[in-house]
C-alpha atoms as a PDB file:
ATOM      1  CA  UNK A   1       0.000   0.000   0.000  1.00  0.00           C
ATOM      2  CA  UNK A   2       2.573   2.465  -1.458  1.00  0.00           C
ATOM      3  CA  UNK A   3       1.155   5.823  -1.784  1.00  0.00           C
ATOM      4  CA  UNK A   4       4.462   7.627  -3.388  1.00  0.00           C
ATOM      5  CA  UNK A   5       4.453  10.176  -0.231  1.00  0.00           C
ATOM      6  CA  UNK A   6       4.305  10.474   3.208  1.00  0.00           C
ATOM      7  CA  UNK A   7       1.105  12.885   2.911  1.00  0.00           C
ATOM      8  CA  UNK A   8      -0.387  10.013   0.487  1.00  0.00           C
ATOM      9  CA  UNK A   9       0.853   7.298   3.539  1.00  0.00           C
ATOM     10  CA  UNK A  10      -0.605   9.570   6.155  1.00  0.00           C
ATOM     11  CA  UNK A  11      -4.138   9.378   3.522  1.00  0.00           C
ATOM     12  CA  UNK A  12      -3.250   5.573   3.240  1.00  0.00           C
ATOM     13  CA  UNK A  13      -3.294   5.128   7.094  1.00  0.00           C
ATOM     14  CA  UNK A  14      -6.542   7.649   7.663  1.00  0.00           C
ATOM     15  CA  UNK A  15      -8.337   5.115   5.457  1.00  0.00           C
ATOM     16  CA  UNK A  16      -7.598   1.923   6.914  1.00  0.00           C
ATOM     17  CA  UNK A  17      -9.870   1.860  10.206  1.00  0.00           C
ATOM     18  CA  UNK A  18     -13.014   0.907  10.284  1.00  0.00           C
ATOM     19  CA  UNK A  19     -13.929  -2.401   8.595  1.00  0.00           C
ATOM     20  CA  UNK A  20     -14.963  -5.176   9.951  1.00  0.00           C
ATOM     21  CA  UNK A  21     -13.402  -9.144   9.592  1.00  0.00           C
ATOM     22  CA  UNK A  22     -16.122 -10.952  11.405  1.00  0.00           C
ATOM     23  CA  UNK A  23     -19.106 -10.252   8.977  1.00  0.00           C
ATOM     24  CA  UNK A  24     -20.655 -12.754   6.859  1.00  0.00           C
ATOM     25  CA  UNK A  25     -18.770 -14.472   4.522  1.00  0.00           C
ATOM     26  CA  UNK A  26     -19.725 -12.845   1.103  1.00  0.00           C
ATOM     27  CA  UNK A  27     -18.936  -9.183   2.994  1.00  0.00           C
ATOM     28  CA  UNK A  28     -15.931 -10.704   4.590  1.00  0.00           C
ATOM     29  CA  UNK A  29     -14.627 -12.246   1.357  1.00  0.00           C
ATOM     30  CA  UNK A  30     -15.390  -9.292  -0.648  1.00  0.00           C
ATOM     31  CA  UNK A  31     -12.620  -7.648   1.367  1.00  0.00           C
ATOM     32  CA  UNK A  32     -10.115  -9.993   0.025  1.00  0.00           C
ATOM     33  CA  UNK A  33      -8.467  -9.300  -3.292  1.00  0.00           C
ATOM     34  CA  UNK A  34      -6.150  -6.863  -5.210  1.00  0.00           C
ATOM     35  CA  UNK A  35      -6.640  -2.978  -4.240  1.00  0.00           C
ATOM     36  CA  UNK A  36      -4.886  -0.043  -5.361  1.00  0.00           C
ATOM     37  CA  UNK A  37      -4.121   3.215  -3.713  1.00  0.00           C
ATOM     38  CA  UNK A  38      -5.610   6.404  -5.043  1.00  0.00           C
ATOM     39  CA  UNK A  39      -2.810   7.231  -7.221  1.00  0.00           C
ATOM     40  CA  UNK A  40      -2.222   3.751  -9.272  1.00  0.00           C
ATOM     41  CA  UNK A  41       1.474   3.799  -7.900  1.00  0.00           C
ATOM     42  CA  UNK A  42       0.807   0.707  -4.945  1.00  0.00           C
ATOM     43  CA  UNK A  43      -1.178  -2.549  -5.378  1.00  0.00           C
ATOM     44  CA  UNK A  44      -2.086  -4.365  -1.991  1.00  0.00           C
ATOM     45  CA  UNK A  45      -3.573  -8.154  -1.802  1.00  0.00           C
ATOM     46  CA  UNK A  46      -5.323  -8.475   1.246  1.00  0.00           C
ATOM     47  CA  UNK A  47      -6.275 -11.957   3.112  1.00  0.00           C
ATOM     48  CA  UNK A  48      -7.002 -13.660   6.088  1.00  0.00           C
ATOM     49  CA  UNK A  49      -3.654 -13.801   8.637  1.00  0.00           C
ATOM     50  CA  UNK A  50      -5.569 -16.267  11.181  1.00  0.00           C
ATOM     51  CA  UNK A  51      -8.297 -14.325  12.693  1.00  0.00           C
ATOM     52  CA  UNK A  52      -7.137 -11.054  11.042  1.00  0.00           C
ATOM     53  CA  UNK A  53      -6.979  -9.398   7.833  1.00  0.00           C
ATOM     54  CA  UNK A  54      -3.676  -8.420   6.317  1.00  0.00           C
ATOM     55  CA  UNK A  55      -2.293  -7.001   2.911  1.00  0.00           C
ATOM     56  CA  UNK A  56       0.706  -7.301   1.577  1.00  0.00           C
ATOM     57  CA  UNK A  57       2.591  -5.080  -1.451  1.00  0.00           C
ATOM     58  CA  UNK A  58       2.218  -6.681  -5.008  1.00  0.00           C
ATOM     59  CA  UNK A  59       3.362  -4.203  -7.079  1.00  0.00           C
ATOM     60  CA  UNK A  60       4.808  -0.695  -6.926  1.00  0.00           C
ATOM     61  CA  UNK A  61       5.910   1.721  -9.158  1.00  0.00           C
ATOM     62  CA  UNK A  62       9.365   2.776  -9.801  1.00  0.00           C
ATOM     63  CA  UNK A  63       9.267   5.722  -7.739  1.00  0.00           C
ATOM     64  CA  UNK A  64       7.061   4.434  -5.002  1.00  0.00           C
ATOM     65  CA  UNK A  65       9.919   1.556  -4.602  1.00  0.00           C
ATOM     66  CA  UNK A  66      12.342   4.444  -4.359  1.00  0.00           C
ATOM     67  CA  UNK A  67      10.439   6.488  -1.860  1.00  0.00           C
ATOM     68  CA  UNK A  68      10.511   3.199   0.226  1.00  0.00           C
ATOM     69  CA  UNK A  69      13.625   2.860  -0.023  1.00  0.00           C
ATOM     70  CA  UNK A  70      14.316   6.590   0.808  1.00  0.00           C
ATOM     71  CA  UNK A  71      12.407   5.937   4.198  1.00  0.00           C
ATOM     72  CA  UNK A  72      14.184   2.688   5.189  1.00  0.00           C
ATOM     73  CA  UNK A  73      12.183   0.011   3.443  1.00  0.00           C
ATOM     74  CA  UNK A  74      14.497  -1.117   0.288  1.00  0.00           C
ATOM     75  CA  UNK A  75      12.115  -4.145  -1.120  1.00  0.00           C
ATOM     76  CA  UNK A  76       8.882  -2.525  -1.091  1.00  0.00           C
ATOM     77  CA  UNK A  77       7.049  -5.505  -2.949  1.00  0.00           C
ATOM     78  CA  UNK A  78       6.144  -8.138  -0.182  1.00  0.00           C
ATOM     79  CA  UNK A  79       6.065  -5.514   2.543  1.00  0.00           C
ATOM     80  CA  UNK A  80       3.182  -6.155   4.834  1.00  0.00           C
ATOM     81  CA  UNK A  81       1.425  -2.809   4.995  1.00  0.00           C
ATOM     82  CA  UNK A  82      -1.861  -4.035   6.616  1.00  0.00           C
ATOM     83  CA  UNK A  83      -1.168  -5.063   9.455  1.00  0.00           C
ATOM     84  CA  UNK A  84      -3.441  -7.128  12.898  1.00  0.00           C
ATOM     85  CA  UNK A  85      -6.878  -5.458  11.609  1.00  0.00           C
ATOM     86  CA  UNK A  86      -9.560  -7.303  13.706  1.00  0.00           C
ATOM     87  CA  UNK A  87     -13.643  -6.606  12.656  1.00  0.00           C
ATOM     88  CA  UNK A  88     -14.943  -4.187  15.195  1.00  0.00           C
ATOM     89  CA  UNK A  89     -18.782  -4.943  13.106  1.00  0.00           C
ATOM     90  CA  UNK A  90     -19.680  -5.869   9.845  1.00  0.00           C
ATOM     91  CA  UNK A  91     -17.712  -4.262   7.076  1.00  0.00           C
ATOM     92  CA  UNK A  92     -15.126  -2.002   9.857  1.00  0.00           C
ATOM     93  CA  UNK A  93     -11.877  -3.219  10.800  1.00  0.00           C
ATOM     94  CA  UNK A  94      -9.272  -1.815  13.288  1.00  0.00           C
ATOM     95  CA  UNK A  95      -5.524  -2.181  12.929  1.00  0.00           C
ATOM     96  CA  UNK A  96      -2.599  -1.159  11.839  1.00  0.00           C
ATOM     97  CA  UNK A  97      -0.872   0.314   8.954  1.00  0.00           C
ATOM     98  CA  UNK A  98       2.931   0.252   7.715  1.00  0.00           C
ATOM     99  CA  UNK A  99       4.332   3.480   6.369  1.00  0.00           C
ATOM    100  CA  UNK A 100       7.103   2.867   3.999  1.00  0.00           C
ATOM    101  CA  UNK A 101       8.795   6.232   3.214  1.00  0.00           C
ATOM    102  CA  UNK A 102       8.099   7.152   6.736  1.00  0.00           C
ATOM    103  CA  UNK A 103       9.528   4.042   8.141  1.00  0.00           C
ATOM    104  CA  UNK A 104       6.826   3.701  11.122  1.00  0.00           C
ATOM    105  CA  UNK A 105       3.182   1.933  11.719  1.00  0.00           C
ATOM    106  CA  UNK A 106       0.200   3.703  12.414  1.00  0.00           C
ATOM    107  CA  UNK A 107      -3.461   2.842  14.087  1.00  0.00           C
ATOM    108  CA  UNK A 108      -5.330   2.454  11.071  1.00  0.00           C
ATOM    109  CA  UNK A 109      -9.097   1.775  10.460  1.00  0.00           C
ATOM    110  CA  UNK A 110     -10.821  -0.059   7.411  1.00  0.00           C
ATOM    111  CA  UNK A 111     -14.514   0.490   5.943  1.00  0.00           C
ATOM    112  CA  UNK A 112     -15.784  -1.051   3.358  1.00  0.00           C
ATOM    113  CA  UNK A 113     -17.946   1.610   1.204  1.00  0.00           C
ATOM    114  CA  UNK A 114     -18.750  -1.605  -1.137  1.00  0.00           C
ATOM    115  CA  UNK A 115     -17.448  -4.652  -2.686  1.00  0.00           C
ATOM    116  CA  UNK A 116     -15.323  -1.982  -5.046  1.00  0.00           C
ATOM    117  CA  UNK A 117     -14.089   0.506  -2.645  1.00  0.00           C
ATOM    118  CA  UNK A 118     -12.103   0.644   0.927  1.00  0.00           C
ATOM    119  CA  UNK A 119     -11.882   3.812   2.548  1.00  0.00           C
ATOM    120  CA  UNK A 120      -8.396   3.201   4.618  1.00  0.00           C
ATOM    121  CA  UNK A 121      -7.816   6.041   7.464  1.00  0.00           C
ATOM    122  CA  UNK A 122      -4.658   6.243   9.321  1.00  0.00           C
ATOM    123  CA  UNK A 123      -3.654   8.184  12.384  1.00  0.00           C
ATOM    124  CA  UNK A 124      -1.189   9.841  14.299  1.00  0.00           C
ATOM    125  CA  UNK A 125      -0.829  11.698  17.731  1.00  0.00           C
ATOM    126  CA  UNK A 126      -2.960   9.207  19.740  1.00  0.00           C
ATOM    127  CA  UNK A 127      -5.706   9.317  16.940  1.00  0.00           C
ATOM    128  CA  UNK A 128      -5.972  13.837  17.075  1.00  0.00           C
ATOM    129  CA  UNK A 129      -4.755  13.261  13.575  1.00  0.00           C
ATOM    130  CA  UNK A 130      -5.691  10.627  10.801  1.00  0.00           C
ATOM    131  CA  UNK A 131      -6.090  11.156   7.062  1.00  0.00           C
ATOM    132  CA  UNK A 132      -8.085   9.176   4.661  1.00  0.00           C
ATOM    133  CA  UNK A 133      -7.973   7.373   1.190  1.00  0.00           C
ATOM    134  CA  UNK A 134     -10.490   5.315  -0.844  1.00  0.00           C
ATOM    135  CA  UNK A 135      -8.572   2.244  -2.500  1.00  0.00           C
ATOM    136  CA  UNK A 136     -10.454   0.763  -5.159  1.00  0.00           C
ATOM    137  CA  UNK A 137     -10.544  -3.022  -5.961  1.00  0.00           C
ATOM    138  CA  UNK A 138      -8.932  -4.243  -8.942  1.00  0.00           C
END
């Protein structure tokens, strides 16, 4: 979940909160899959990690790779970026989100707006900050 910058990773993290993993199986598998970040520059698969969700990288672009590496994070593809999200209630998770260019891991939230679109929120300061993104499902 590359977003190229560490305003579109602060957008990435804002977006991730609130969807949840225990809902019924067609909503809970429709969360699984290929998404991309705003920007086309980061594809994420996500899937079950035991009782959690998680998403790994895919495929980056060039410069998203290099903005990763700029931040400490020099293979960008296979990078978990999703990270211990647990459904709070049907179609909202709660975890936590990997910043590449910034190095650090966030509190995150997940929603699902449909089977098509995440909205993935991500937060700093103890949750006074968090910025959002819709990823769409490819």
């Amino acid at each position: 979940m590359y977003l190229g910058t560490s305003r579109v990773w602060l957008l990435a993290l804002a977006a991730l909160g609130q969807t949840g993993f225990a809902a019924s199986a067609a909503r809970a598998e429709s969360i699984h899959g290929t998404w991309e970040n705003p920007t086309g520059d980061v594809r994420v698969v996500t899937q079950p990690c035991g009782t959690e969700l998680c998403g790994k990288v895919s495929w980056a672009s060039d410069l998203a790779k290099k903005d990763a590496a700029a931040g400490g994070t020099p293979q960008l593809v296979g990078t978990s970026l999703l990270r211990n999200y647990r459904e709070t209630k049907p179609g909202h998770w709660k975890g936590n989100v990997f910043v590449p260019d910034l190095g650090d891991t966030y509190y995150s939230t997940i929603k699902q707006l449909d089977a098509n679109r995440i909205k993935i929120s991500g937060c700093i300061l103890g949750g006074l900050l968090c910025k959002s993104q819709i990823w769409r499902k490819i």
